[in-house]
N, C-alpha and C. Protein backbone atom coordinates (compact mmCIF):
# COMPACT_ATOMS: atom_id res chain seq x y z
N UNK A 1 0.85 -1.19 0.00
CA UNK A 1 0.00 0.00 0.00
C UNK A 1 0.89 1.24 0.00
N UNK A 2 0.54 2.30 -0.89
CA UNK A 2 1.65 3.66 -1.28
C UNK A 2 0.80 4.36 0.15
N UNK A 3 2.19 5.14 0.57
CA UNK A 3 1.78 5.76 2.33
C UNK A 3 0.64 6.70 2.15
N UNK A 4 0.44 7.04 1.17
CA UNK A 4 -1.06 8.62 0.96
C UNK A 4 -2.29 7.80 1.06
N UNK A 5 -2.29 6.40 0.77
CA UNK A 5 -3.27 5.55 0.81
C UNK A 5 -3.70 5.02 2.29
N UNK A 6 -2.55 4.32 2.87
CA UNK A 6 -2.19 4.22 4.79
C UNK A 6 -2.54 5.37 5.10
N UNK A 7 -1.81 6.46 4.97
CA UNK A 7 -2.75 7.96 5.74
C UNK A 7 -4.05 7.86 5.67
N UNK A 8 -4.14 7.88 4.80
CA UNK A 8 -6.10 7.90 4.47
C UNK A 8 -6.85 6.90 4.99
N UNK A 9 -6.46 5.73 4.80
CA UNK A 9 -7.08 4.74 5.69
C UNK A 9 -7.00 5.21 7.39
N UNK A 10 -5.96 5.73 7.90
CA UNK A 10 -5.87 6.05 9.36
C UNK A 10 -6.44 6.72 9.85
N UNK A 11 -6.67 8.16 8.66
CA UNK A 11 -7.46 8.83 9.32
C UNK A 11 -8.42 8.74 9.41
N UNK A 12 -9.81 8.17 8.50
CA UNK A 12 -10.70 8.30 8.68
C UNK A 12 -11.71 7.49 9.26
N UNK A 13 -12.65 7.59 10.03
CA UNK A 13 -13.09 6.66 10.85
C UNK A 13 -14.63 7.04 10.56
N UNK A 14 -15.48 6.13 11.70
CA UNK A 14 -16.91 6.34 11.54
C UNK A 14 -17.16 7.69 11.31
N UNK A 15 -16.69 8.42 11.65
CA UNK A 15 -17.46 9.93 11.67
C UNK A 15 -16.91 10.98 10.54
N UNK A 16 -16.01 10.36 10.23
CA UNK A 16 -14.97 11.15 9.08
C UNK A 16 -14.82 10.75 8.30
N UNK A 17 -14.92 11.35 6.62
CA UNK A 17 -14.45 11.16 5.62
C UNK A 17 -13.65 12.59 5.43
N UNK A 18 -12.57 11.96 4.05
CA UNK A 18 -11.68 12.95 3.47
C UNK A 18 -12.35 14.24 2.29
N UNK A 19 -12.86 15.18 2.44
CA UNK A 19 -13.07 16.10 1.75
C UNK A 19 -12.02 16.67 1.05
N UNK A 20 -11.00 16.88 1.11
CA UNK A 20 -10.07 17.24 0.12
C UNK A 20 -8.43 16.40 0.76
N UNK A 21 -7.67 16.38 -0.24
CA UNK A 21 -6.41 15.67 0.04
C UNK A 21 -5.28 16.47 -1.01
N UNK A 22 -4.38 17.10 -0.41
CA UNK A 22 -3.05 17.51 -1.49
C UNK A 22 -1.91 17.24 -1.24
N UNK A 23 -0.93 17.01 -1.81
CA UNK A 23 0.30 16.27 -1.25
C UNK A 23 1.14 16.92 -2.20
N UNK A 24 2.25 16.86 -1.95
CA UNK A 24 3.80 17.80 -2.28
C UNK A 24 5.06 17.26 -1.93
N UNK A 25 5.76 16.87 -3.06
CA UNK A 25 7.19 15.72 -2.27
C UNK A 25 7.94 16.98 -1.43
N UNK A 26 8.65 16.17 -0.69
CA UNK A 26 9.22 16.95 0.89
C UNK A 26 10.35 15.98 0.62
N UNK A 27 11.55 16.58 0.82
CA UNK A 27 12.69 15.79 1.45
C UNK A 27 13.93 16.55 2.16
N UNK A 28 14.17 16.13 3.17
CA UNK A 28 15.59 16.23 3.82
C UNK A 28 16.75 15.81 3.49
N UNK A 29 17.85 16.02 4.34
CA UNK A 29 19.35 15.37 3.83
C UNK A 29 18.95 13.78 4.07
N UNK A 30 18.21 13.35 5.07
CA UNK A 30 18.00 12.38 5.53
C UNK A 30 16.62 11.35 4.32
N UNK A 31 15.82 11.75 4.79
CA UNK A 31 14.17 11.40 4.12
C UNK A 31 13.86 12.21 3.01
N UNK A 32 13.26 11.08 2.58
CA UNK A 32 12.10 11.93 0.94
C UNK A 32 11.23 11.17 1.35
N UNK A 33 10.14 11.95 0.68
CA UNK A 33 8.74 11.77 0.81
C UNK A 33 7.48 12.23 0.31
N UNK A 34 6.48 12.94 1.21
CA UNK A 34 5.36 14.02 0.76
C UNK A 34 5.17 14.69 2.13
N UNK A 35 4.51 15.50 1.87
CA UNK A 35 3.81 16.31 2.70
C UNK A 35 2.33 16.63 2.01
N UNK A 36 1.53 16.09 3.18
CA UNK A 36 -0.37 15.73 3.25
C UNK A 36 -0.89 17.27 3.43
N UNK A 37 -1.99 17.78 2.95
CA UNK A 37 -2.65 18.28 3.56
C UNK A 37 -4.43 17.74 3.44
N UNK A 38 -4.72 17.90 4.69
CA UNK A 38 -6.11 16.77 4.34
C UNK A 38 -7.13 17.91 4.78
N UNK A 39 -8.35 17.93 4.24
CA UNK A 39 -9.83 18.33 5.29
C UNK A 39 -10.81 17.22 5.55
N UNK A 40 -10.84 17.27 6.48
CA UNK A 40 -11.54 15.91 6.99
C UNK A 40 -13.11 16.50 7.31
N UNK A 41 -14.02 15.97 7.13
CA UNK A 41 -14.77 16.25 7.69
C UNK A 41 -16.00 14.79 8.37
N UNK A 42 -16.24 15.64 9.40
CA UNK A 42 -17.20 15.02 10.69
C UNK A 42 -18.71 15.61 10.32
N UNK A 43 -19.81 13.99 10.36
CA UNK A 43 -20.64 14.90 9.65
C UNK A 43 -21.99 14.10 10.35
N UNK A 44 -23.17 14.40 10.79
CA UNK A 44 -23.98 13.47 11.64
C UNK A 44 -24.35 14.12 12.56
N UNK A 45 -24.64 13.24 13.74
CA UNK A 45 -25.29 13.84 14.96
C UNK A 45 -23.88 13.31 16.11
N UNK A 46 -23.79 14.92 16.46
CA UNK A 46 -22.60 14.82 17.02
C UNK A 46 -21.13 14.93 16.85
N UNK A 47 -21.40 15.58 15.40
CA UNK A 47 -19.93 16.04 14.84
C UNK A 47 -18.84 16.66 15.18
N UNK A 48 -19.41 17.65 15.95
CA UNK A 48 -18.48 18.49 16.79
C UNK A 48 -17.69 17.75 17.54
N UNK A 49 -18.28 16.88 18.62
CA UNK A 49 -17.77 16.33 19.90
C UNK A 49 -17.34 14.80 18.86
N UNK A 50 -17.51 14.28 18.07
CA UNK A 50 -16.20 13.59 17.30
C UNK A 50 -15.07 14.38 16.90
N UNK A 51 -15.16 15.63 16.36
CA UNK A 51 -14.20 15.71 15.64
C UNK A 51 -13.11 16.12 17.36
N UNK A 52 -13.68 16.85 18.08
CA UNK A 52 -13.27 17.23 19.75
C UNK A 52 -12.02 15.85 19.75
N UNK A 53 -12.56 14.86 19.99
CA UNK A 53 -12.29 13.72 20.35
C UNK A 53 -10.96 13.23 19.48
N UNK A 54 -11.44 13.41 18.45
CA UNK A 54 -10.25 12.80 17.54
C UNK A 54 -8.99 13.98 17.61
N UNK A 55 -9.18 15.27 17.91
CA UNK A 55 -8.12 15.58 17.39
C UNK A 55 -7.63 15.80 19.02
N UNK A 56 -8.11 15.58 19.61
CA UNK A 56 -7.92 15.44 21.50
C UNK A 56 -6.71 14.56 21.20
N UNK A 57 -5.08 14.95 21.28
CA UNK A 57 -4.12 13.77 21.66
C UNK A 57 -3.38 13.41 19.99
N UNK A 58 -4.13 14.30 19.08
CA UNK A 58 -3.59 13.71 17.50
C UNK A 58 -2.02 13.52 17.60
N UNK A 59 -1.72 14.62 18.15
CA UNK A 59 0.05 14.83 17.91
C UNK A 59 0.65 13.33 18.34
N UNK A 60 0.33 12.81 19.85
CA UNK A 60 0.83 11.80 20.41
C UNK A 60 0.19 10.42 20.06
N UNK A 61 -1.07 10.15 19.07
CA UNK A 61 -1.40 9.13 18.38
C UNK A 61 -0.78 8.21 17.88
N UNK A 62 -0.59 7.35 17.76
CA UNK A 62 0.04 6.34 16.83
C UNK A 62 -1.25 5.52 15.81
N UNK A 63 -0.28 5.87 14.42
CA UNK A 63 -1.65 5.46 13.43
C UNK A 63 -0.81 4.19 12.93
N UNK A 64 -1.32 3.57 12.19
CA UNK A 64 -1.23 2.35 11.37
C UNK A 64 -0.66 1.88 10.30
N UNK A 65 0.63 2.54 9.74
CA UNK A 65 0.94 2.83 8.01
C UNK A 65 2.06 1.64 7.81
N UNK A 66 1.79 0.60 8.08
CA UNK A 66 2.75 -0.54 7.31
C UNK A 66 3.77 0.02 6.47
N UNK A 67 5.06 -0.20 6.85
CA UNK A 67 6.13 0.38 5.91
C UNK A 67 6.41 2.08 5.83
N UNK A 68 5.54 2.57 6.32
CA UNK A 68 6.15 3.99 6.20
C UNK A 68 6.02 4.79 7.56
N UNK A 69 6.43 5.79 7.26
CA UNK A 69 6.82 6.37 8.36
C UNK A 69 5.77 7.88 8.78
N UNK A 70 5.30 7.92 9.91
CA UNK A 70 4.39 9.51 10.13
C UNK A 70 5.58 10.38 10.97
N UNK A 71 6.32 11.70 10.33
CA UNK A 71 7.40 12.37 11.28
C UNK A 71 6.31 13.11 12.24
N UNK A 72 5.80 13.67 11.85
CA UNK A 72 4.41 14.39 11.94
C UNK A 72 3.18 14.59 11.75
N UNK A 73 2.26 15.27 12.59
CA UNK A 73 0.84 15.40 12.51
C UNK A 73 0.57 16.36 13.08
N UNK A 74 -0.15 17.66 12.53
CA UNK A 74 -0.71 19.06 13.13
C UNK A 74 -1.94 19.04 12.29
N UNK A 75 -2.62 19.87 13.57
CA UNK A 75 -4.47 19.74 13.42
C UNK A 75 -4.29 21.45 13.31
N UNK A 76 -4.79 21.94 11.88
CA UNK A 76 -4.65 23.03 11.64
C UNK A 76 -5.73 24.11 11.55
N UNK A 77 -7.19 23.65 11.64
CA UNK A 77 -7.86 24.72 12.31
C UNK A 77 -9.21 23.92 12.30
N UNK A 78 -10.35 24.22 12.75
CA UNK A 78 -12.06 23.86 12.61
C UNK A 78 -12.98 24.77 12.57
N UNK A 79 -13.33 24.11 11.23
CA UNK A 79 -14.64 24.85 10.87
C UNK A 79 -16.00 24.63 11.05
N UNK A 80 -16.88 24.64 11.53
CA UNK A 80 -18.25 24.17 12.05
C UNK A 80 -19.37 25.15 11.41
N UNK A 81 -20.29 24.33 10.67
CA UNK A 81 -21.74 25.27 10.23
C UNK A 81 -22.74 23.93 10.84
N UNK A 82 -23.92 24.36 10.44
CA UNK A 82 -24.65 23.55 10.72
C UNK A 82 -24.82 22.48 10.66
N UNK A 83 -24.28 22.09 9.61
CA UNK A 83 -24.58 20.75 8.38
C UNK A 83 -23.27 19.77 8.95
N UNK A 84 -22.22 20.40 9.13
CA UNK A 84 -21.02 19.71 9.09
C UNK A 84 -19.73 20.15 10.28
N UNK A 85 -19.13 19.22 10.48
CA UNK A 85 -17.61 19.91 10.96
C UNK A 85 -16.88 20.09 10.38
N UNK A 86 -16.09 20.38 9.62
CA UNK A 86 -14.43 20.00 8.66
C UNK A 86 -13.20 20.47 9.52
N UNK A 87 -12.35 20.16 9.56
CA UNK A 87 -11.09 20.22 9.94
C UNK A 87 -9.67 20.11 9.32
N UNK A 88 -8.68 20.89 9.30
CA UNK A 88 -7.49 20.42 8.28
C UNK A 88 -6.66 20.20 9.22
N UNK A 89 -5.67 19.31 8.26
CA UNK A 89 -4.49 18.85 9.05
C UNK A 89 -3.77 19.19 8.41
N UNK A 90 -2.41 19.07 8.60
CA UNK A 90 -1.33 19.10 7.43
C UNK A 90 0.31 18.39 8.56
N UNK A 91 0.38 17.32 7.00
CA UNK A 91 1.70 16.24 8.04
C UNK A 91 2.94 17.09 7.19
């Protein structure tokens, strides 16, 4: 599985799907790679207090990506209307 695919599977759960996804190769002296930016959105009864939840602890999470590596994870702002939550991240 290519790692943008593992991200995506990690992140999203019952309450979340991916509304937008962009990625950009990133590399160091050390690593190559990408850099994610995702909007996730939380959408139902009770969206808010999922999305609360999930991003409660994101930094110190451990997600699931067989073979690759997460250096990082920042929860970069929330947006809330009626209908929906959305949220961006960017790794």
């Amino acid at each position: 599985m290519i790692a943008v695919e593992a991200l995506r599977r990690a992140l999203c759960t019952t309450f979340a799907t991916i509304e937008r996804h962009e990625s950009r190769a990133w590399a160091s002296t050390v690593f190559s790679g990408e850099r994610h930016r995702l909007i996730l959105r939380f959408a139902g009864e009770g969206a808010a207090a999922q999305a609360d939840r999930f991003v409660d602890g994101l930094a110190e999470r451990e997600f699931a990506l067989e073979g690759h590596i997460l250096a990082d994870i920042l929860w970069w702002r929330r947006r809330a209307t009626r209908r929906r939550c959305a949220s961006s991240w960017r790794r």
